[in-house]
C-alpha atoms as a PDB file:
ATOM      1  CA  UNK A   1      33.171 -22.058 -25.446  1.00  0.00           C
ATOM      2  CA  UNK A   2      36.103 -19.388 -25.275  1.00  0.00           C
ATOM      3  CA  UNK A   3      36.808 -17.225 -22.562  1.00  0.00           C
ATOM      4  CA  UNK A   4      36.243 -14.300 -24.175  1.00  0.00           C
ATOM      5  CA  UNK A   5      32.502 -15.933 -25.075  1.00  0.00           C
ATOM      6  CA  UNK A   6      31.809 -16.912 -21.561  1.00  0.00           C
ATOM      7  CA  UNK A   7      32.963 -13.320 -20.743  1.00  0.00           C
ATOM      8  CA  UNK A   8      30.379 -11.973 -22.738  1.00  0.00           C
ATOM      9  CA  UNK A   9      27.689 -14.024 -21.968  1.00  0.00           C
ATOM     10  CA  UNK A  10      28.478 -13.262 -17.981  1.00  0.00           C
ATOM     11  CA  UNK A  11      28.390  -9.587 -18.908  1.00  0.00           C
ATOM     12  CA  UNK A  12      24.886  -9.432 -20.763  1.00  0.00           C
ATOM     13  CA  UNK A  13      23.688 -11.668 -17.865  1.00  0.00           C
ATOM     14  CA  UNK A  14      24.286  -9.061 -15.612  1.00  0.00           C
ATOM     15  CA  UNK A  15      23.299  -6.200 -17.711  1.00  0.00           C
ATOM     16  CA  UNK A  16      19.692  -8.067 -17.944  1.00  0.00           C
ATOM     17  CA  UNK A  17      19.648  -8.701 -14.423  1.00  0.00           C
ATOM     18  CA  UNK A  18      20.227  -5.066 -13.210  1.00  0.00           C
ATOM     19  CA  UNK A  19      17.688  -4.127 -15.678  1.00  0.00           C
ATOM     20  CA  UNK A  20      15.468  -6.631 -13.931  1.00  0.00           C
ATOM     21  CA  UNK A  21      16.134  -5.401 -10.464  1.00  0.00           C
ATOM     22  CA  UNK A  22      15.896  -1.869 -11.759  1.00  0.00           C
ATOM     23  CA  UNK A  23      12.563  -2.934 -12.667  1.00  0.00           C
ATOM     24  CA  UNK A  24      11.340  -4.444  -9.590  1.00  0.00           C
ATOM     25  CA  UNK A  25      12.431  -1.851  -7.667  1.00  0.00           C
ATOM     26  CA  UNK A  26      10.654   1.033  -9.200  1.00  0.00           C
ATOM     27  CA  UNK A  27       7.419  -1.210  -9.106  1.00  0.00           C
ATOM     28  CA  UNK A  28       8.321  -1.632  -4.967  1.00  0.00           C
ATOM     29  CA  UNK A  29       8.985   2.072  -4.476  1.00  0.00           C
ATOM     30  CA  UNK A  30       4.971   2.659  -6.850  1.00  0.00           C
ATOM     31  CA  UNK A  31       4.064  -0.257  -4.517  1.00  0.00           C
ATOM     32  CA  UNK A  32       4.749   1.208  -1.394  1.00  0.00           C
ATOM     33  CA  UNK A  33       3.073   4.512  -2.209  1.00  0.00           C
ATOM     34  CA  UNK A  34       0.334   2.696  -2.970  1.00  0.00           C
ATOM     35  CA  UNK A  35       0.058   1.355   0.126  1.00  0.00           C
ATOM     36  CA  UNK A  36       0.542   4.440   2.337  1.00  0.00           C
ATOM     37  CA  UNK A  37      -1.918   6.576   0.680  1.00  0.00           C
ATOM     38  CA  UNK A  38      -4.262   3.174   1.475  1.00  0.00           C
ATOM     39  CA  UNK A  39      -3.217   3.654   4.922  1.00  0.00           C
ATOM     40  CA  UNK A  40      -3.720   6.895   5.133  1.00  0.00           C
ATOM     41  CA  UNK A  41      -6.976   6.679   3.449  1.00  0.00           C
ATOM     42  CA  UNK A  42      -7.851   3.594   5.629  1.00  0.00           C
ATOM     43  CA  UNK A  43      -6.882   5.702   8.857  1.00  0.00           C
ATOM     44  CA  UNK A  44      -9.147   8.755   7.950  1.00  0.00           C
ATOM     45  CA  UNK A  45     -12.099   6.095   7.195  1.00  0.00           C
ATOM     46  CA  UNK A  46     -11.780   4.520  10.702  1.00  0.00           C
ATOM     47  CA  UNK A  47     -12.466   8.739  12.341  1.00  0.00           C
ATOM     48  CA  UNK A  48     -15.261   8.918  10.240  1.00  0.00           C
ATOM     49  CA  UNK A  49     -16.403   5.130  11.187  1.00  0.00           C
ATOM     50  CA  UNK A  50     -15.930   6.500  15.084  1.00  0.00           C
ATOM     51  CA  UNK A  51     -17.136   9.533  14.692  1.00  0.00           C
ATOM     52  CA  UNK A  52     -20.130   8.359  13.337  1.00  0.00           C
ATOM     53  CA  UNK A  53     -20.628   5.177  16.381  1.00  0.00           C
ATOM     54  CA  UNK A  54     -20.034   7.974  18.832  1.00  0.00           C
ATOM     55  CA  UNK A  55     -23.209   9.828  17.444  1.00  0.00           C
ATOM     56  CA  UNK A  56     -25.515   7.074  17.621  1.00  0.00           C
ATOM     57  CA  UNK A  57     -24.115   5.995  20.628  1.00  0.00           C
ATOM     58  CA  UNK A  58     -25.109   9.616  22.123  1.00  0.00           C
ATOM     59  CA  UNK A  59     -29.250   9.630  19.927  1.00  0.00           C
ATOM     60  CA  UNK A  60     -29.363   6.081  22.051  1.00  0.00           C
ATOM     61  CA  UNK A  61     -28.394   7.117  25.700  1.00  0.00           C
ATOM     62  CA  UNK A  62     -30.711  10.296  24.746  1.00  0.00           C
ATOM     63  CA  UNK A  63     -34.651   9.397  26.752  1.00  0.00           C
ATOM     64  CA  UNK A  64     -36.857   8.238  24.641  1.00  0.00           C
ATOM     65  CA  UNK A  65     -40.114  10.580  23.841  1.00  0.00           C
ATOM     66  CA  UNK A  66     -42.848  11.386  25.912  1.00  0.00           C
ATOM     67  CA  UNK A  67     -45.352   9.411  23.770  1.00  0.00           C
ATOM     68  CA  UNK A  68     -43.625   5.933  25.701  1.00  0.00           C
END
């Protein structure tokens, strides 16, 4: 194999690999706003989830009807 060969076969290597990592990295960046609007989500679920314990909590400590 000639220089000039192996020179050309180490430059489309590298063009294919930083089309690779190109790649990968805009499926990271999608990836990671993904996972922040999950948080996010996950965060406003866990109020809800308290808010909604902290209201039964209060019916329960409430005395119970006369009719007992």
């Amino acid at each position: 194999m000639t220089l000039e060969a192996r020179v050309t076969e180490l430059e489309s290597r590298l063009a294919f690999q930083d089309d690779t990592l190109l790649a990968l990295n805009d499926v990271l960046v999608e990836q990671q706003r993904v996972v922040e609007r999950l948080q996010l989500q996950m965060a406003a679920l866990l109020k809800r989830y308290e808010e909604m314990v902290g209201q039964y909590q209060a019916s329960e400590e409430e005395a119970p009807p006369p009719h007992y």
